[in-house]
C-alpha atoms as a PDB file:
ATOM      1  CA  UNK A   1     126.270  90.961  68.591  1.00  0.00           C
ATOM      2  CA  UNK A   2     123.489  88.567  68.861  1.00  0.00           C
ATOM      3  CA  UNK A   3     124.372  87.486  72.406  1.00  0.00           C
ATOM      4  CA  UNK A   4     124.088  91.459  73.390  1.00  0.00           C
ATOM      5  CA  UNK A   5     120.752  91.891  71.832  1.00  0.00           C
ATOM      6  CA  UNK A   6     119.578  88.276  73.456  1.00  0.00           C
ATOM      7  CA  UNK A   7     120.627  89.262  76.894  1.00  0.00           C
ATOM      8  CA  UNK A   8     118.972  92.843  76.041  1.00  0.00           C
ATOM      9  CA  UNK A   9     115.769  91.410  75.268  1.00  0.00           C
ATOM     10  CA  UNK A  10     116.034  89.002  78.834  1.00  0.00           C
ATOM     11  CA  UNK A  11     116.360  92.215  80.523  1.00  0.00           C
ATOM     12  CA  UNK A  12     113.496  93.875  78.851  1.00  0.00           C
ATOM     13  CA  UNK A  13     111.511  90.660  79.446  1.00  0.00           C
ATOM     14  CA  UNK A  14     112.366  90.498  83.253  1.00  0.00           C
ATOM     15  CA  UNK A  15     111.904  94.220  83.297  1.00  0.00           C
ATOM     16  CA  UNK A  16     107.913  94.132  82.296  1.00  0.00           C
ATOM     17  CA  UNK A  17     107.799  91.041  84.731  1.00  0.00           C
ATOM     18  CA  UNK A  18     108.576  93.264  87.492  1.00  0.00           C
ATOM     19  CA  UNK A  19     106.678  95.821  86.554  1.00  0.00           C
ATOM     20  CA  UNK A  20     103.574  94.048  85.802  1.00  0.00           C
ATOM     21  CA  UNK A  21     100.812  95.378  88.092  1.00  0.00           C
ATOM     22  CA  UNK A  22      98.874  92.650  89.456  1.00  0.00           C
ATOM     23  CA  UNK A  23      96.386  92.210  91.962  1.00  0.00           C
ATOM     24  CA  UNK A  24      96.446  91.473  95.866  1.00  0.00           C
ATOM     25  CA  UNK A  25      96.778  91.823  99.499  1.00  0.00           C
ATOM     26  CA  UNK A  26      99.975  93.276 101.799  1.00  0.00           C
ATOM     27  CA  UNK A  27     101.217  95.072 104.738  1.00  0.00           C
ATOM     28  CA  UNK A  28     101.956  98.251 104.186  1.00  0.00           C
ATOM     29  CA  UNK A  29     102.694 101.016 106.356  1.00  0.00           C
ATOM     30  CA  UNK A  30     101.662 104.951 106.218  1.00  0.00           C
ATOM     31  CA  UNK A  31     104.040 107.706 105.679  1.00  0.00           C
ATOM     32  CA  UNK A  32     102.473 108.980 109.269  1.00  0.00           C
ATOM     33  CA  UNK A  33     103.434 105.892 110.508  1.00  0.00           C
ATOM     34  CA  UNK A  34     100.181 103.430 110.507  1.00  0.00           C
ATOM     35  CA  UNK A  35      99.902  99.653 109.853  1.00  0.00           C
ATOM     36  CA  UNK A  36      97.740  98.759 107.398  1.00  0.00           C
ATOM     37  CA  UNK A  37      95.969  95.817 105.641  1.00  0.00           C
ATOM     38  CA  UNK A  38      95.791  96.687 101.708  1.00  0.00           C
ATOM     39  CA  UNK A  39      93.916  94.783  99.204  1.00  0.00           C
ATOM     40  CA  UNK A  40      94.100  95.934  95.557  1.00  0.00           C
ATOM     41  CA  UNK A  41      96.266  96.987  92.618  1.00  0.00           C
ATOM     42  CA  UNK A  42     100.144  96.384  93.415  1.00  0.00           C
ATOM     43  CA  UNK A  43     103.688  97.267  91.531  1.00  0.00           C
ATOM     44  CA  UNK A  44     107.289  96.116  92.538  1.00  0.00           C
ATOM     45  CA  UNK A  45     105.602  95.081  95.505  1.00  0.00           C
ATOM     46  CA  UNK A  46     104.240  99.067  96.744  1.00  0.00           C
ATOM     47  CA  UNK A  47     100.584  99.755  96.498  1.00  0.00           C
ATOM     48  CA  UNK A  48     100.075 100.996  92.867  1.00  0.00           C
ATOM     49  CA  UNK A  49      96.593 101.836  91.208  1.00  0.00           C
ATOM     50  CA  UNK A  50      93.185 101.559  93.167  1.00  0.00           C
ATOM     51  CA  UNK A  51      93.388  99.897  96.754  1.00  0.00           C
ATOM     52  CA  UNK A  52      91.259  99.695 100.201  1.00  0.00           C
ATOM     53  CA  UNK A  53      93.940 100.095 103.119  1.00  0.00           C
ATOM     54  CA  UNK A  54      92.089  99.373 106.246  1.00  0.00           C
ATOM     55  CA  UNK A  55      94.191 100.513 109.437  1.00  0.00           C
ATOM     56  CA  UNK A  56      95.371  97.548 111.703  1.00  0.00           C
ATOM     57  CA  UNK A  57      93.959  99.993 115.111  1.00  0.00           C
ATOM     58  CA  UNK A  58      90.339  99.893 113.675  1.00  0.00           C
ATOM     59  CA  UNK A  59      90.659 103.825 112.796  1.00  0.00           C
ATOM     60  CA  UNK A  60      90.267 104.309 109.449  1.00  0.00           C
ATOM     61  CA  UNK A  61      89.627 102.316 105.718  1.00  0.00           C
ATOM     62  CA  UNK A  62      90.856 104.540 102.907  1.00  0.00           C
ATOM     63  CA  UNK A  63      89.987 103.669  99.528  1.00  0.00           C
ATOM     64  CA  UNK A  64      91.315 105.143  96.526  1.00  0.00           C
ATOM     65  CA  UNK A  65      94.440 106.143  94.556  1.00  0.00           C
ATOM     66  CA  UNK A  66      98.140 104.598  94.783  1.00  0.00           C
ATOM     67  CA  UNK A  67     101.417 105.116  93.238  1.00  0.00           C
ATOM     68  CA  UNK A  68     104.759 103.636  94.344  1.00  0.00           C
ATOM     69  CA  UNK A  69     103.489 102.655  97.640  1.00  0.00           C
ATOM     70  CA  UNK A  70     101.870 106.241  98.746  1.00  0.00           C
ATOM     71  CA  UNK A  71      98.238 107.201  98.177  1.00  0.00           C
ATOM     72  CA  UNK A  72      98.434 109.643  95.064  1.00  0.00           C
ATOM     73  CA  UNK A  73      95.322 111.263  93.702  1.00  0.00           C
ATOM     74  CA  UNK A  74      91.539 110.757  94.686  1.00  0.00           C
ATOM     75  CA  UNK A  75      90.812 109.003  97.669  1.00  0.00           C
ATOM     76  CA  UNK A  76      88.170 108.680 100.500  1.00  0.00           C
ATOM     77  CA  UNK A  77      88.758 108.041 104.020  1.00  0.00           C
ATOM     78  CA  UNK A  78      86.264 106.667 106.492  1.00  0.00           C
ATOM     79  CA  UNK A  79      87.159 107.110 110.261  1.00  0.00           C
ATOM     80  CA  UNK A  80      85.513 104.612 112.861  1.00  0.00           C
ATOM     81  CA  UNK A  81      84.265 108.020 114.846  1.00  0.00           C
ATOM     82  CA  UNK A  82      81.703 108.201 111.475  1.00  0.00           C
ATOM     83  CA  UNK A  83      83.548 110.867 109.746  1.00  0.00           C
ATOM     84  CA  UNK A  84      84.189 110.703 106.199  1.00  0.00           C
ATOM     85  CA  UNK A  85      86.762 113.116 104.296  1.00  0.00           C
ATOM     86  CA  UNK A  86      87.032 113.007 100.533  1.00  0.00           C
ATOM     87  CA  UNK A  87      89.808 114.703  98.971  1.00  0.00           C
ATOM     88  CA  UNK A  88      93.253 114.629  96.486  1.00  0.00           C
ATOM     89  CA  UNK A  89      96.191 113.078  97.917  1.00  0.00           C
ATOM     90  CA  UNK A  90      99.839 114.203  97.137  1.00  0.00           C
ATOM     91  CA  UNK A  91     102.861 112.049  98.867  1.00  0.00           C
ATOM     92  CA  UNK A  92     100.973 110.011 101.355  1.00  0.00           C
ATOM     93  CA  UNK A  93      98.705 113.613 102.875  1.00  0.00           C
ATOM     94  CA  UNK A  94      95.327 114.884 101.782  1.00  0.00           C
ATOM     95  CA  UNK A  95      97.047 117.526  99.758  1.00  0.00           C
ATOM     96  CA  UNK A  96      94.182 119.901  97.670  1.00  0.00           C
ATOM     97  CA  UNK A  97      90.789 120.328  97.763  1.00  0.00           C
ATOM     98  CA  UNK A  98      88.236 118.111 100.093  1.00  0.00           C
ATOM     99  CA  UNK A  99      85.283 117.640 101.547  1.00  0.00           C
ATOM    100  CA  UNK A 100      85.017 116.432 105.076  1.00  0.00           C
ATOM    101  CA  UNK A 101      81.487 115.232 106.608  1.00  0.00           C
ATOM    102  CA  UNK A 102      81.238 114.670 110.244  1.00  0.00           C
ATOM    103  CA  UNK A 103      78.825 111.751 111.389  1.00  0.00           C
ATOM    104  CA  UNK A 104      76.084 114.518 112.692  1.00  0.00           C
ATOM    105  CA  UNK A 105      75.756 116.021 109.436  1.00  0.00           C
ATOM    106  CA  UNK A 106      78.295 118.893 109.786  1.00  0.00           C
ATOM    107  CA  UNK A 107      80.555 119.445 106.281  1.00  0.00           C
ATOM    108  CA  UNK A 108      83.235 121.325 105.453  1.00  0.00           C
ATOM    109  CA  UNK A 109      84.701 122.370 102.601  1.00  0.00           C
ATOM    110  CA  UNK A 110      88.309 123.494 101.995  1.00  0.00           C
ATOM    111  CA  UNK A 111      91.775 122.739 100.868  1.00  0.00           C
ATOM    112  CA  UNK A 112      93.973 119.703 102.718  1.00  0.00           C
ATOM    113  CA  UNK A 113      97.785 121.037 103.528  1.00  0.00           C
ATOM    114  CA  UNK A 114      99.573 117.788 104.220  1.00  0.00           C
ATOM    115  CA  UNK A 115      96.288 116.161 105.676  1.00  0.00           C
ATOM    116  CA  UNK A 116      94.278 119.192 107.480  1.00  0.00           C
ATOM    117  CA  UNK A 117      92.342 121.683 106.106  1.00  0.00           C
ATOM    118  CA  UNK A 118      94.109 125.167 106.285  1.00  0.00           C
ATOM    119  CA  UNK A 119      93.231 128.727 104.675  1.00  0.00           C
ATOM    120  CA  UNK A 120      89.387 129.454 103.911  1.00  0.00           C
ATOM    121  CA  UNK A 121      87.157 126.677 104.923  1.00  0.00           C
ATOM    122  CA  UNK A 122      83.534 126.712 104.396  1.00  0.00           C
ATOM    123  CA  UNK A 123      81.801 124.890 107.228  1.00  0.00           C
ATOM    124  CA  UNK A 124      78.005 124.290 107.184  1.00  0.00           C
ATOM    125  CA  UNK A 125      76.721 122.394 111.148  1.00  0.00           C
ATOM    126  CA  UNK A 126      74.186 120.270 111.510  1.00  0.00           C
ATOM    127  CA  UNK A 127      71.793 122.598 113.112  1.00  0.00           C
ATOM    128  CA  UNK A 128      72.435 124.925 109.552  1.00  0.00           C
ATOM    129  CA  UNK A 129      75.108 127.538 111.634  1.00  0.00           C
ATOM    130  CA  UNK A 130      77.376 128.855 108.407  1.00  0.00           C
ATOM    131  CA  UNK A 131      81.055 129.721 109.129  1.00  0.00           C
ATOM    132  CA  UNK A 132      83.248 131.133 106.493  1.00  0.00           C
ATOM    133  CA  UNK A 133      86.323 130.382 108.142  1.00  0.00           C
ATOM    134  CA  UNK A 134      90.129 130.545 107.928  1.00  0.00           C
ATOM    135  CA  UNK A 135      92.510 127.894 109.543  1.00  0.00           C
ATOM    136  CA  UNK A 136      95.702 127.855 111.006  1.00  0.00           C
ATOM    137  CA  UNK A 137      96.729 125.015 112.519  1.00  0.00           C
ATOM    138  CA  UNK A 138      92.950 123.217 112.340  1.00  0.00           C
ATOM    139  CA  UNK A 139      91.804 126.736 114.207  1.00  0.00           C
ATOM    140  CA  UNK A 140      90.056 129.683 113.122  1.00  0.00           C
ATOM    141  CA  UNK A 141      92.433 132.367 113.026  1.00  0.00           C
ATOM    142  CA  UNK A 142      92.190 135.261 110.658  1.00  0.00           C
ATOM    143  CA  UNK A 143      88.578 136.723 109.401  1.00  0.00           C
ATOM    144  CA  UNK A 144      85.209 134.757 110.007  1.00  0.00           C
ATOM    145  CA  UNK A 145      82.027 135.393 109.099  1.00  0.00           C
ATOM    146  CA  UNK A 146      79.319 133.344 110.927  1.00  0.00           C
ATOM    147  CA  UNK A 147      75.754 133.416 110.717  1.00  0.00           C
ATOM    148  CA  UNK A 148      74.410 132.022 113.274  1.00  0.00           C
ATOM    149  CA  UNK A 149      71.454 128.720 113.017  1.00  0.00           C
ATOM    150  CA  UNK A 150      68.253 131.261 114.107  1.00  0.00           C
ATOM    151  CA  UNK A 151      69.419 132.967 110.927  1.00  0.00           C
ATOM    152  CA  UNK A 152      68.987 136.066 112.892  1.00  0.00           C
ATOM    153  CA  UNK A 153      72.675 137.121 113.635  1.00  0.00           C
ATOM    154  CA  UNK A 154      75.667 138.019 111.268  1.00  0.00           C
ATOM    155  CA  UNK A 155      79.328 138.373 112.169  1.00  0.00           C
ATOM    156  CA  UNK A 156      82.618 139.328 110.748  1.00  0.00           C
ATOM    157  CA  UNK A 157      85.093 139.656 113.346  1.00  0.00           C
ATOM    158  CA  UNK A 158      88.739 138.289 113.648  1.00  0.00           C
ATOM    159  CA  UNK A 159      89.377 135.183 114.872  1.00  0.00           C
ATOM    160  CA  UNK A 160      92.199 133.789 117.207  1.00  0.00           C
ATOM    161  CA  UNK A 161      92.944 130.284 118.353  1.00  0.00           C
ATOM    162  CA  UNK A 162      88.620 129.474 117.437  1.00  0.00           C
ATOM    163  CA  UNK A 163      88.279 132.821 119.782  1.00  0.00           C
ATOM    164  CA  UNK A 164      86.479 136.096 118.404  1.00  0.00           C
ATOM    165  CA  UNK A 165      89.910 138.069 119.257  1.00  0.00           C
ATOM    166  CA  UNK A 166      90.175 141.290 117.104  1.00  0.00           C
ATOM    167  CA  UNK A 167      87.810 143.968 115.472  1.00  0.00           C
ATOM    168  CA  UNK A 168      84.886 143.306 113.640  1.00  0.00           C
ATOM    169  CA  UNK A 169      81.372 143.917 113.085  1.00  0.00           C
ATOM    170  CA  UNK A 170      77.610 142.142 114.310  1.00  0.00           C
ATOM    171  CA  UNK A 171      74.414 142.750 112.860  1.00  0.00           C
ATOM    172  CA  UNK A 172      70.877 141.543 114.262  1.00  0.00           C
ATOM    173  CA  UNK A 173      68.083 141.837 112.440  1.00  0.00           C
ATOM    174  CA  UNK A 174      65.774 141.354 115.737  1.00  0.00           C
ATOM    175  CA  UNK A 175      65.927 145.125 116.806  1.00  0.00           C
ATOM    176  CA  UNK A 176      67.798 145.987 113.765  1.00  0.00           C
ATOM    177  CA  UNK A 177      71.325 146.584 115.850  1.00  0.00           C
ATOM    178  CA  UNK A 178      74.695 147.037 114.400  1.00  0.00           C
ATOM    179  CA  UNK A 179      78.016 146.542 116.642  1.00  0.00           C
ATOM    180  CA  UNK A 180      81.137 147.549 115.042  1.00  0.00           C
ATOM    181  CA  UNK A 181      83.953 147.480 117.767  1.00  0.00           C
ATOM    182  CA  UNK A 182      86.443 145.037 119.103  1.00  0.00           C
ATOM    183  CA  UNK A 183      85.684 141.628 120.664  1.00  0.00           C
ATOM    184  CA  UNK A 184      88.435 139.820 123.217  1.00  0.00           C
ATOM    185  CA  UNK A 185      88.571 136.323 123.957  1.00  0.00           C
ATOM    186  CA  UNK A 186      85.476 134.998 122.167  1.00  0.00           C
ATOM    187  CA  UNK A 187      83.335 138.118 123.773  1.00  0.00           C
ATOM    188  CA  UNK A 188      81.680 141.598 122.900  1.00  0.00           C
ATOM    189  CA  UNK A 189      85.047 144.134 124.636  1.00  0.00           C
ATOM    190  CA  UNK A 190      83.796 147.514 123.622  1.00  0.00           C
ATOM    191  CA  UNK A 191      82.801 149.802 120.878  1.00  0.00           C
ATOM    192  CA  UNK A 192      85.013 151.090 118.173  1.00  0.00           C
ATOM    193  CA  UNK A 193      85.405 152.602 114.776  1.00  0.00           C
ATOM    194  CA  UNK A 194      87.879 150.002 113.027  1.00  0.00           C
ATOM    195  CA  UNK A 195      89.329 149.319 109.674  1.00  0.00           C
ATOM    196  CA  UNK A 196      88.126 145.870 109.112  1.00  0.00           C
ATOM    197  CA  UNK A 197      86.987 145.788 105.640  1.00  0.00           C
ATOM    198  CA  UNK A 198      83.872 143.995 106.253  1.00  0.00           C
ATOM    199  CA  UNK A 199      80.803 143.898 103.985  1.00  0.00           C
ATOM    200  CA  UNK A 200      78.482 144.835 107.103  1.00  0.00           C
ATOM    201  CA  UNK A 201      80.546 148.248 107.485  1.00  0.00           C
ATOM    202  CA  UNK A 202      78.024 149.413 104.602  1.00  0.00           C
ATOM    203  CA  UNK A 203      76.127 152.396 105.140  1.00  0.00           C
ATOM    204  CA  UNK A 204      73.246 150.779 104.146  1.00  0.00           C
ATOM    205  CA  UNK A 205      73.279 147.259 105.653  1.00  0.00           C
ATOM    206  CA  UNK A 206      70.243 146.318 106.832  1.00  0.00           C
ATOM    207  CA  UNK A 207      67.693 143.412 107.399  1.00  0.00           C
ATOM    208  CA  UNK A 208      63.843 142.429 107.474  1.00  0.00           C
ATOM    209  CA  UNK A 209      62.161 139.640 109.044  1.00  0.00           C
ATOM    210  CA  UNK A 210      58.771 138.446 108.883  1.00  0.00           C
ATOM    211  CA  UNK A 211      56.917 135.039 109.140  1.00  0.00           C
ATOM    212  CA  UNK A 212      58.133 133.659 106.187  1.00  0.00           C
ATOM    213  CA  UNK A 213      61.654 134.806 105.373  1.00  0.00           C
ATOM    214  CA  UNK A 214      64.678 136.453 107.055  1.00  0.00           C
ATOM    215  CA  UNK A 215      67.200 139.055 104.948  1.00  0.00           C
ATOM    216  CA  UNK A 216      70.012 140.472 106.310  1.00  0.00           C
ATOM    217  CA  UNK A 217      71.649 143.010 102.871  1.00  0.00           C
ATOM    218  CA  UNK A 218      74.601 144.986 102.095  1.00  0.00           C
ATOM    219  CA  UNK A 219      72.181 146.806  99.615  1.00  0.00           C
ATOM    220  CA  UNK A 220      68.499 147.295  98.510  1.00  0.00           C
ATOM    221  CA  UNK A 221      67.524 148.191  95.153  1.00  0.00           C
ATOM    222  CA  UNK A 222      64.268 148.596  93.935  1.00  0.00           C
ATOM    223  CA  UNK A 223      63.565 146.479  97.633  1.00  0.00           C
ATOM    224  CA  UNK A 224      65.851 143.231  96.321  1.00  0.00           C
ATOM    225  CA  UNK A 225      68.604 142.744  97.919  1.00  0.00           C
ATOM    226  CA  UNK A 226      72.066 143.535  95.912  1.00  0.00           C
ATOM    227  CA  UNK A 227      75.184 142.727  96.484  1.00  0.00           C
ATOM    228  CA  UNK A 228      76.367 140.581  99.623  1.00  0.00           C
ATOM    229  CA  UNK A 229      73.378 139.182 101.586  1.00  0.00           C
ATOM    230  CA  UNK A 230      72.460 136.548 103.300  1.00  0.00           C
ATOM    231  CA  UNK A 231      68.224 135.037 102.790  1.00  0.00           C
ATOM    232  CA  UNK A 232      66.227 132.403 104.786  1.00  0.00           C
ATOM    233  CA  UNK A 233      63.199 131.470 103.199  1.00  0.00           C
ATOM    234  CA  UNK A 234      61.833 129.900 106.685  1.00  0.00           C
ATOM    235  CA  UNK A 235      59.008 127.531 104.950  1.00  0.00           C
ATOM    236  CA  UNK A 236      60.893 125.554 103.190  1.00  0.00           C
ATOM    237  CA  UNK A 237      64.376 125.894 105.272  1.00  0.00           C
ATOM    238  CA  UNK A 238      66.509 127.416 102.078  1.00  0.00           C
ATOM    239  CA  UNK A 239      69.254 129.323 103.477  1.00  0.00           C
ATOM    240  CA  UNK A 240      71.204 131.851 100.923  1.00  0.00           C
ATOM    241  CA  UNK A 241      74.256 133.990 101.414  1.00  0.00           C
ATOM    242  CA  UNK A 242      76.485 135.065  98.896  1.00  0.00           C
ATOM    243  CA  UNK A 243      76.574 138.027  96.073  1.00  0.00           C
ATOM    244  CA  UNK A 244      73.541 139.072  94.866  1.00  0.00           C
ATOM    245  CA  UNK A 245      71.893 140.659  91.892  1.00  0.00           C
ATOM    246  CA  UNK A 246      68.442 142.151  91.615  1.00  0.00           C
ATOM    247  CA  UNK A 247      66.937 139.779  94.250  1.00  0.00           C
ATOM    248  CA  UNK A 248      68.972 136.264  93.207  1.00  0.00           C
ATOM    249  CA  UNK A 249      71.812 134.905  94.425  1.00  0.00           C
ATOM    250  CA  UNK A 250      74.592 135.149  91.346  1.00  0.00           C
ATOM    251  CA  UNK A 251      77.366 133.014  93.735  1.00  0.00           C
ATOM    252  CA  UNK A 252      77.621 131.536  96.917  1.00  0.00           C
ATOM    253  CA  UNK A 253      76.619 128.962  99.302  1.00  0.00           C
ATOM    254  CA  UNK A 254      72.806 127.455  99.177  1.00  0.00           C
ATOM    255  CA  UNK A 255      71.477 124.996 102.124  1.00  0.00           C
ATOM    256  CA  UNK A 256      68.603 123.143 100.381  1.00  0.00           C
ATOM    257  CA  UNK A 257      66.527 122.468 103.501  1.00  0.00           C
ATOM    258  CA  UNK A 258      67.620 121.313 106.979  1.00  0.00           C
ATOM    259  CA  UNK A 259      70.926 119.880 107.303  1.00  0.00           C
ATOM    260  CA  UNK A 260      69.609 117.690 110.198  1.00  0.00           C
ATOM    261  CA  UNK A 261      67.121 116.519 107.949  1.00  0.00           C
ATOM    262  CA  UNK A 262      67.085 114.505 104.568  1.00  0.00           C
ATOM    263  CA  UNK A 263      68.051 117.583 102.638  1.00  0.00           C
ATOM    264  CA  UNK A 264      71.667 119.032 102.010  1.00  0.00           C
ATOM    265  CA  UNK A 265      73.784 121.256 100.597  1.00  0.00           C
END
């Protein structure tokens, strides 16, 4: 009985030894297929705990979470074309919500599907054009609504392959014009009445600009805008769309200043 519960407690011993996380540097290879350098936290001889992995090709460093050899949980990725993409990691793939921020300034904001952004994507550019977007296959296809970076134009239309293909509806506040018709191949096709449930389909959508702000609105009350609207305040380069009550912005998306300046989201 003894010599059972000695050679018990050798295993249990040589068990923690190889178990023991320790620190370090190794090959290791992505489940995409990509050679990497890693430096950092290692069990059983995987990648286990926090880690840099910078690619052998000069592509990309990602620092962050590992577990048994696969990047699991939080990590950042920093591409040699300046783009940086923040997000959770599931099985080796950007898996969850992220943040990706192109080296001009341009962000988006979504959910990773097994390392690209899929479903609705918020994308602000650099010259402050907002896109409320939906991905398939890292394109817009399904409903968009853009506002375009004079702040002047509104669209809702459906999108195909990144091409306006499908009904929807344009509003300018220059000459106060609404379009509500069909678009074909990323251009205006003809005029329609159509069942796309868009918030610009409201009887009462409208929009003012003077030399200080620009409001496109599903709604004015007591002259605030209510419901979905979008609001440039032009001095100081706030930019506002989103659901509205009694002239504020309840929820939504808010550009503090230029993105193409110091300023951000």
């Amino acid at each position: 009985m003894k010599k059972i519960y000695a050679l018990s407690l050798i295993g249990f011993i040589s068990f923690l030894a190889t178990a023991q996380t320790t620190t370090g540097g190794m090959k290791w290879k992505s489940v995409i297929g990509i050679d990497y350098i890693y430096s950092g936290e290692i069990n059983n001889g995987k990648p286990y705990g926090k880690g840099l992995a910078i690619a052998v090709n000069g592509t990309v460093k990602i620092f962050g979470d590992f577990k048994n050899g696969l990047i699991e949980g939080n990590a950042f990725a920093f591409y040699n074309n300046g783009k940086i993409a923040i997000a959770k990691w599931k099985k080796g793939y950007a898996n969850g919500p992220g943040v990706a921020i192109e080296k001009d300034g341009s962000l988006y904001y979504g959910t990773y599907v097994n390392g690209y952004m899929e479903n609705k994507t918020i994308k602000i550019f650099n010259n402050n054009k907002i896109v409320i977007d939906h991905l398939k296959g890292s394109m817009s296809n399904g409903r968009a609504i853009v506002i375009e970076e004079s702040g002047t134009i509104i669209s809702d239309i459906v999108y195909e392959n990144d091409l306006a293909n499908g009904p929807g509806f344009q509003y300018e506040v220059d000459g106060k014009k609404k379009y509500e018709g069909f678009w074909e191949n990323g251009k205006w096709l003809r005029a329609a009445t159509t069942n796309h449930p868009s918030f610009i389909r409201s009887y009462n959508f409208g929009g003012m600009k003077t030399d200080k702000q620009i409001i496109m609105y599903s709604n004015l009350v007591n002259q605030s805008p209510r419901d979905t609207c979008f609001a440039y305040d032009i001095p100081s380069g706030y930019r506002y769309f989103g659901y509205f009550e009694n002239g504020n912005m309840i929820r939504g998306i808010r550009i503090i200043g230029k993105m193409n300046t110091a300023s951000g989201v």
